[in-house]
Each structure stands twice: as C-alpha cells, then as structure tokens.
C-alpha atoms as a PDB file:
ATOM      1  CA  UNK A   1    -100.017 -23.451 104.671  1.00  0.00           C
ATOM      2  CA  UNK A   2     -97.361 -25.752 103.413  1.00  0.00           C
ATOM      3  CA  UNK A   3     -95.768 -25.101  99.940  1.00  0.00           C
ATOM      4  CA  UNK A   4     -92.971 -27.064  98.129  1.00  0.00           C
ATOM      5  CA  UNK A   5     -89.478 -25.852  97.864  1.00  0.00           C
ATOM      6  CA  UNK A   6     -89.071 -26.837  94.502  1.00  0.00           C
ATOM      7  CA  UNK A   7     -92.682 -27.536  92.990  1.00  0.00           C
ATOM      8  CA  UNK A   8     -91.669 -28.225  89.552  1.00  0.00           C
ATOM      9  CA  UNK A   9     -89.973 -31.515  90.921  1.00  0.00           C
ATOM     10  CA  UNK A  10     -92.792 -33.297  91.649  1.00  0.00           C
ATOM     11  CA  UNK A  11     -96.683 -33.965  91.486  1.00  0.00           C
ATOM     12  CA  UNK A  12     -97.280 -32.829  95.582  1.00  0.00           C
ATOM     13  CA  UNK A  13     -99.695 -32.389  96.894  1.00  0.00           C
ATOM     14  CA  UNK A  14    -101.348 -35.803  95.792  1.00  0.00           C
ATOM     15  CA  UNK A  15    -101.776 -38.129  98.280  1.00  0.00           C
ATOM     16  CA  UNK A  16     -98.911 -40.620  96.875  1.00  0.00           C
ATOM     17  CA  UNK A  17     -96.396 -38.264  94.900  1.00  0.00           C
ATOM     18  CA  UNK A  18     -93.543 -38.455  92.621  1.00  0.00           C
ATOM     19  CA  UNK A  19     -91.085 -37.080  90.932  1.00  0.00           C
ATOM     20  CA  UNK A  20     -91.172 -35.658  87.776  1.00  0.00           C
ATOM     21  CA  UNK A  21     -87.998 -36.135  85.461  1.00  0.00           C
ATOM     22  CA  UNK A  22     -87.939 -36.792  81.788  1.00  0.00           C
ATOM     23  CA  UNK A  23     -87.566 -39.576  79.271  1.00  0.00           C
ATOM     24  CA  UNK A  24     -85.321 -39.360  76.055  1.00  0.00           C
ATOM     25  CA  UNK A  25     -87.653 -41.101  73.127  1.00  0.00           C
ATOM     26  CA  UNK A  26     -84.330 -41.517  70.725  1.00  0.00           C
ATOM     27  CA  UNK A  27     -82.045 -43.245  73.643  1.00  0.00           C
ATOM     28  CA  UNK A  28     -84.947 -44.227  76.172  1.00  0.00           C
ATOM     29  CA  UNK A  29     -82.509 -42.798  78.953  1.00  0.00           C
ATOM     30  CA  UNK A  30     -84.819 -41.659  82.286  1.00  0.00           C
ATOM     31  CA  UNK A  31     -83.236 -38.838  84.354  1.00  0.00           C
ATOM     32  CA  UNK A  32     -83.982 -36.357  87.543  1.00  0.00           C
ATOM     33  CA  UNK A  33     -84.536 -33.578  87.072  1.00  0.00           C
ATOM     34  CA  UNK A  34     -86.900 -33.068  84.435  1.00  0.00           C
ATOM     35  CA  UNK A  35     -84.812 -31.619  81.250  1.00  0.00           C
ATOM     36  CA  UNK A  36     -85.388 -30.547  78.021  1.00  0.00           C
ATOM     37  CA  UNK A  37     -82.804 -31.816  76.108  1.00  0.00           C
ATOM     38  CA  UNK A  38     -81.546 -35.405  76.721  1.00  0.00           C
ATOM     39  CA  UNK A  39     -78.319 -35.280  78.796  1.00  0.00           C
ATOM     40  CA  UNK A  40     -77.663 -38.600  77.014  1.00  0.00           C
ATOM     41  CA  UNK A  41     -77.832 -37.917  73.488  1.00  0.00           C
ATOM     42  CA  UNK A  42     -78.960 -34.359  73.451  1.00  0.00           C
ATOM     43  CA  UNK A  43     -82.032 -35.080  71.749  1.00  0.00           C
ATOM     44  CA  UNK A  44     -84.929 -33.079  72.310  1.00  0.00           C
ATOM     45  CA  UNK A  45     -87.246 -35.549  71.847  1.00  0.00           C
ATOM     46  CA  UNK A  46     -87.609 -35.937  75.798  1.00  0.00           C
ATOM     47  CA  UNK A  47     -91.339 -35.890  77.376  1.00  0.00           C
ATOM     48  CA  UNK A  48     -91.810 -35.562  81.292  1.00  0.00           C
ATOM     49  CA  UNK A  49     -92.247 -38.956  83.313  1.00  0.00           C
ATOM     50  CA  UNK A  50     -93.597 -39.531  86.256  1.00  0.00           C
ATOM     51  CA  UNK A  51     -91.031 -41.562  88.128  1.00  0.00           C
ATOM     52  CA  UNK A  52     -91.843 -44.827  90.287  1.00  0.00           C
ATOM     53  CA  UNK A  53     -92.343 -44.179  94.307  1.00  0.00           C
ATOM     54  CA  UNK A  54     -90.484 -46.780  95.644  1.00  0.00           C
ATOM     55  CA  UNK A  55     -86.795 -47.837  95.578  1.00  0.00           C
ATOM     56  CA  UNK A  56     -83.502 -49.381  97.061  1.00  0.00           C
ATOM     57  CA  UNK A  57     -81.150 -47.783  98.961  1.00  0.00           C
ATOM     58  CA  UNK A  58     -77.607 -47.883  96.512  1.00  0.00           C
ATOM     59  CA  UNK A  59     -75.549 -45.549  98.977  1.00  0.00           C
ATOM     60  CA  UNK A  60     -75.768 -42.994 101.703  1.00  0.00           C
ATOM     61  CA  UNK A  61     -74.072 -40.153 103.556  1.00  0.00           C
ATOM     62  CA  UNK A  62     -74.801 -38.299 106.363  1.00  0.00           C
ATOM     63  CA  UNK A  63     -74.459 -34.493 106.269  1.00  0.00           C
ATOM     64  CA  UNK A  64     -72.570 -33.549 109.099  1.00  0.00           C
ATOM     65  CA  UNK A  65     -71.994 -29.674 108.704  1.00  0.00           C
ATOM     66  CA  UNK A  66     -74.273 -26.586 107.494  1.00  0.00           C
ATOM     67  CA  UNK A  67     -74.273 -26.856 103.456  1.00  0.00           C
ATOM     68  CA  UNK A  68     -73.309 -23.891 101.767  1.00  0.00           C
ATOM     69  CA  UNK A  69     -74.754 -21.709  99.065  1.00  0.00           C
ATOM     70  CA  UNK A  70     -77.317 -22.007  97.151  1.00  0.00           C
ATOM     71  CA  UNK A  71     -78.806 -24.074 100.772  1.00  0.00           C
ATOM     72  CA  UNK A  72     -82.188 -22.611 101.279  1.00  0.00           C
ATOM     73  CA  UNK A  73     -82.417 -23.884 105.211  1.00  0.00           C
ATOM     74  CA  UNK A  74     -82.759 -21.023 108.186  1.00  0.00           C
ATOM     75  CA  UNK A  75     -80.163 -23.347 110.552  1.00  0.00           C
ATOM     76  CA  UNK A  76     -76.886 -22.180 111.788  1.00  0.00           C
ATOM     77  CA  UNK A  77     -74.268 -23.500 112.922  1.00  0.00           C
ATOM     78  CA  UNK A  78     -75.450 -23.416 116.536  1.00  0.00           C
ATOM     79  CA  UNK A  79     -79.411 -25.138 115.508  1.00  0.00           C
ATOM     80  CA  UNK A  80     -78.182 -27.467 112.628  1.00  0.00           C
ATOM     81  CA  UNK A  81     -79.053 -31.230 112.460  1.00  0.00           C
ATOM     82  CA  UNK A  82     -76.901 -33.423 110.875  1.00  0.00           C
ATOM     83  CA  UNK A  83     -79.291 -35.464 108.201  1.00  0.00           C
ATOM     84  CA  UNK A  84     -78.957 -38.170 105.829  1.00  0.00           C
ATOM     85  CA  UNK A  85     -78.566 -38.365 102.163  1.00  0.00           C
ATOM     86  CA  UNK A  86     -79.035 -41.367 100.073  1.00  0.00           C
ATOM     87  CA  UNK A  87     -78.431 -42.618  96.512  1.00  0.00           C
ATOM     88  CA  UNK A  88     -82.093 -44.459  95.305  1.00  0.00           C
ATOM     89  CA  UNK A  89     -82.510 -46.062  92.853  1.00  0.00           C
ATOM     90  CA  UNK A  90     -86.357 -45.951  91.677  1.00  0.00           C
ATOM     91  CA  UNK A  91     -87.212 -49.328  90.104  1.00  0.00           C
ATOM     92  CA  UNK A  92     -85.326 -49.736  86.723  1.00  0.00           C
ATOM     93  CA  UNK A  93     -85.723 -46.788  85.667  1.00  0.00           C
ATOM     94  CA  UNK A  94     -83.522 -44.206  87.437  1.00  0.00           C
ATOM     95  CA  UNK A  95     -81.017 -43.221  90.174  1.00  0.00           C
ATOM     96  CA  UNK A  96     -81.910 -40.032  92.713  1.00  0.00           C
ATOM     97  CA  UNK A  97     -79.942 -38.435  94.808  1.00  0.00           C
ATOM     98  CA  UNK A  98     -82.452 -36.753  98.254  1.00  0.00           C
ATOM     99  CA  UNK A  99     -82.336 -36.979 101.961  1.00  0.00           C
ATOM    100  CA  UNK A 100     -83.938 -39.351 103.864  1.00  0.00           C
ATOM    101  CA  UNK A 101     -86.061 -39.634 106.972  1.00  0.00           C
ATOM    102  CA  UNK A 102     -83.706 -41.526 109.099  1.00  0.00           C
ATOM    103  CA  UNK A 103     -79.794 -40.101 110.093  1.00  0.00           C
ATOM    104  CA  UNK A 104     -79.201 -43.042 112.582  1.00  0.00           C
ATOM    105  CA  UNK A 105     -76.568 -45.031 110.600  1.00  0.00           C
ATOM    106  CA  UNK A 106     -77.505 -47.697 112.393  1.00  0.00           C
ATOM    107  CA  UNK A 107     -80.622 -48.317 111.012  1.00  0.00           C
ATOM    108  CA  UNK A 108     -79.477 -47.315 107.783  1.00  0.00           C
ATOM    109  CA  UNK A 109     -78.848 -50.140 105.706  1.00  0.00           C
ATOM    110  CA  UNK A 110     -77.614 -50.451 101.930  1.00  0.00           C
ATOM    111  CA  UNK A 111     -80.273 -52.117  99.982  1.00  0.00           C
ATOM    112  CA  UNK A 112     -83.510 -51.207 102.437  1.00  0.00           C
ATOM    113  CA  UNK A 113     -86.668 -50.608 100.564  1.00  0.00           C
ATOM    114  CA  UNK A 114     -87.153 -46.923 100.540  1.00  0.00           C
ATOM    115  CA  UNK A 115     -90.460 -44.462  99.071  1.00  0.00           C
ATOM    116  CA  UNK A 116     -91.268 -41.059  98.011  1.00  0.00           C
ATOM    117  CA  UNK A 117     -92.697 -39.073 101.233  1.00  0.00           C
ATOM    118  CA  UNK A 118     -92.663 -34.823 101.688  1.00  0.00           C
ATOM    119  CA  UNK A 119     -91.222 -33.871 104.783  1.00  0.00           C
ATOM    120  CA  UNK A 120     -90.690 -29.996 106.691  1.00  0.00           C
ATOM    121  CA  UNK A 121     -87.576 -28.498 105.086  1.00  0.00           C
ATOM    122  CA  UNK A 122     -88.144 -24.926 106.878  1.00  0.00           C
ATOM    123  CA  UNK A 123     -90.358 -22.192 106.599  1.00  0.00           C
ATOM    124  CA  UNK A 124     -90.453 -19.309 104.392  1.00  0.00           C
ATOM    125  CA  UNK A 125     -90.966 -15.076 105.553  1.00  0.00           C
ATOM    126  CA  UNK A 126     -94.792 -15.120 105.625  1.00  0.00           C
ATOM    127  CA  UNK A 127     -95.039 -18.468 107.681  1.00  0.00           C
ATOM    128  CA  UNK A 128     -95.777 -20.901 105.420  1.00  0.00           C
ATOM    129  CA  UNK A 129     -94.001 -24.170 105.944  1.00  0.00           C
ATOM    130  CA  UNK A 130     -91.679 -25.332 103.342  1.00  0.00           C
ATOM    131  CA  UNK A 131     -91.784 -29.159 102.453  1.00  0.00           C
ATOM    132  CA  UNK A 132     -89.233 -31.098 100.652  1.00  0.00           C
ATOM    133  CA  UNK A 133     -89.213 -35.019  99.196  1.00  0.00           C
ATOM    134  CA  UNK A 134     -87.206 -37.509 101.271  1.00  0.00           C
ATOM    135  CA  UNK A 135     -87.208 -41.366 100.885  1.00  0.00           C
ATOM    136  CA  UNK A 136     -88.390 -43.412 104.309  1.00  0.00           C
ATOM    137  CA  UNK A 137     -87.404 -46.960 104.985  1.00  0.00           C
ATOM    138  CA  UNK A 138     -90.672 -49.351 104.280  1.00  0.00           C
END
C-alpha cells in the first residue's frame, strides 16, 4: 500500500495531482503550503487552491549529506543518496521549493520545464511505502 508523507499537501492519489496551497482574497498573494492566515497581509480571507502541475526550473541544489531533524527518511550515512532539490516556479502563480527526479547536474538545467509527479520517499513500520511529490524534467 502506498500512503503520502504529508497528505494534506496535495490532491494524490488522482491520476494528475497537485498541490494544495492557499490564496489571499484581500492581496491575491498564492503560497505553499496551504495556510490560514495570509503570510502577506495576514488576512484570513485565504481559501485553498489547487496549484498548476507544471513549471520552470528557477534554481537547484543537490543534497549532498543526510538532512537532519525533523527528516523522516530510514538512510544513514552509510545507504544515503545524494538527491536534488529545486526552486519551481508553477505558472504565475507561485514558487515551490521539492526535490526532483533527476540528481545528475548535468542534465539539470535552469529553466527546464518541470511537473508534479509522486515518487518513493521510504517506507513506514507496517510496510507501507511512503510517497512524496517531486518535479521531473518534461
């Protein structure tokens, strides 16, 4: 069984999901994670939005070492594979930061179309294999 690591992130399991973060109705400011008060203007006037599936690569990183705490992963130091991170920015609405499918810099390129996928993250005490959203060059 697969289950998300954070569920409340995103519509998965649909076939084509997104994120889910939150628009301000007073400033029209779009952010990630969903919030309930508008980091903006600190209106509560916010309502969840479904954000676009597709972006452009703005910047990346790769993650060379084990994170730390709060990291929910099962690697050590010893099994640990350095991955990407990357910058997105989903249409015109919004920036997000998440990893991506690819960690060869070399095919990593600053303004590649990326999109919304789930990939394996880890697995949890009973088995069930933990997904987690990524963005994958298209």
């Amino acid at each position: 069984m697969q289950k998300a690591l954070a569920p409340e992130i995103s519509n998965w399991p649909n076939e084509d999901p997104q994120l889910i973060g939150s628009n301000c109705s007073d400033c029209d400011a779009t952010v990630f994670p969903e919030h309930q008060l508008c980091p903006r203007c600190s209106s509560d006037q916010v309502s969840a939005a479904l954000l676009p599936r597709r972006g452009t690569l703005v910047a990346w990183t790769t993650q060379g070492f084990l994170p730390g705490a709060p990291y929910a992963g099962r690697e050590t130091t010893k099994t640990f594979t350095p991955f990407a991170v990357g910058l997105v920015q989903l249409g015109d609405v919004v920036r997000v930061e998440g990893r991506l499918t690819e960690s060869d810099p070399d095919k990593l390129q600053f303004g590649m179309d990326v999109e919304l996928t789930m990939i394996p993250f880890t697995s949890d005490d009973d088995g069930n294999e933990i997904v987690t959203f990524a963005f994958q060059a298209i």
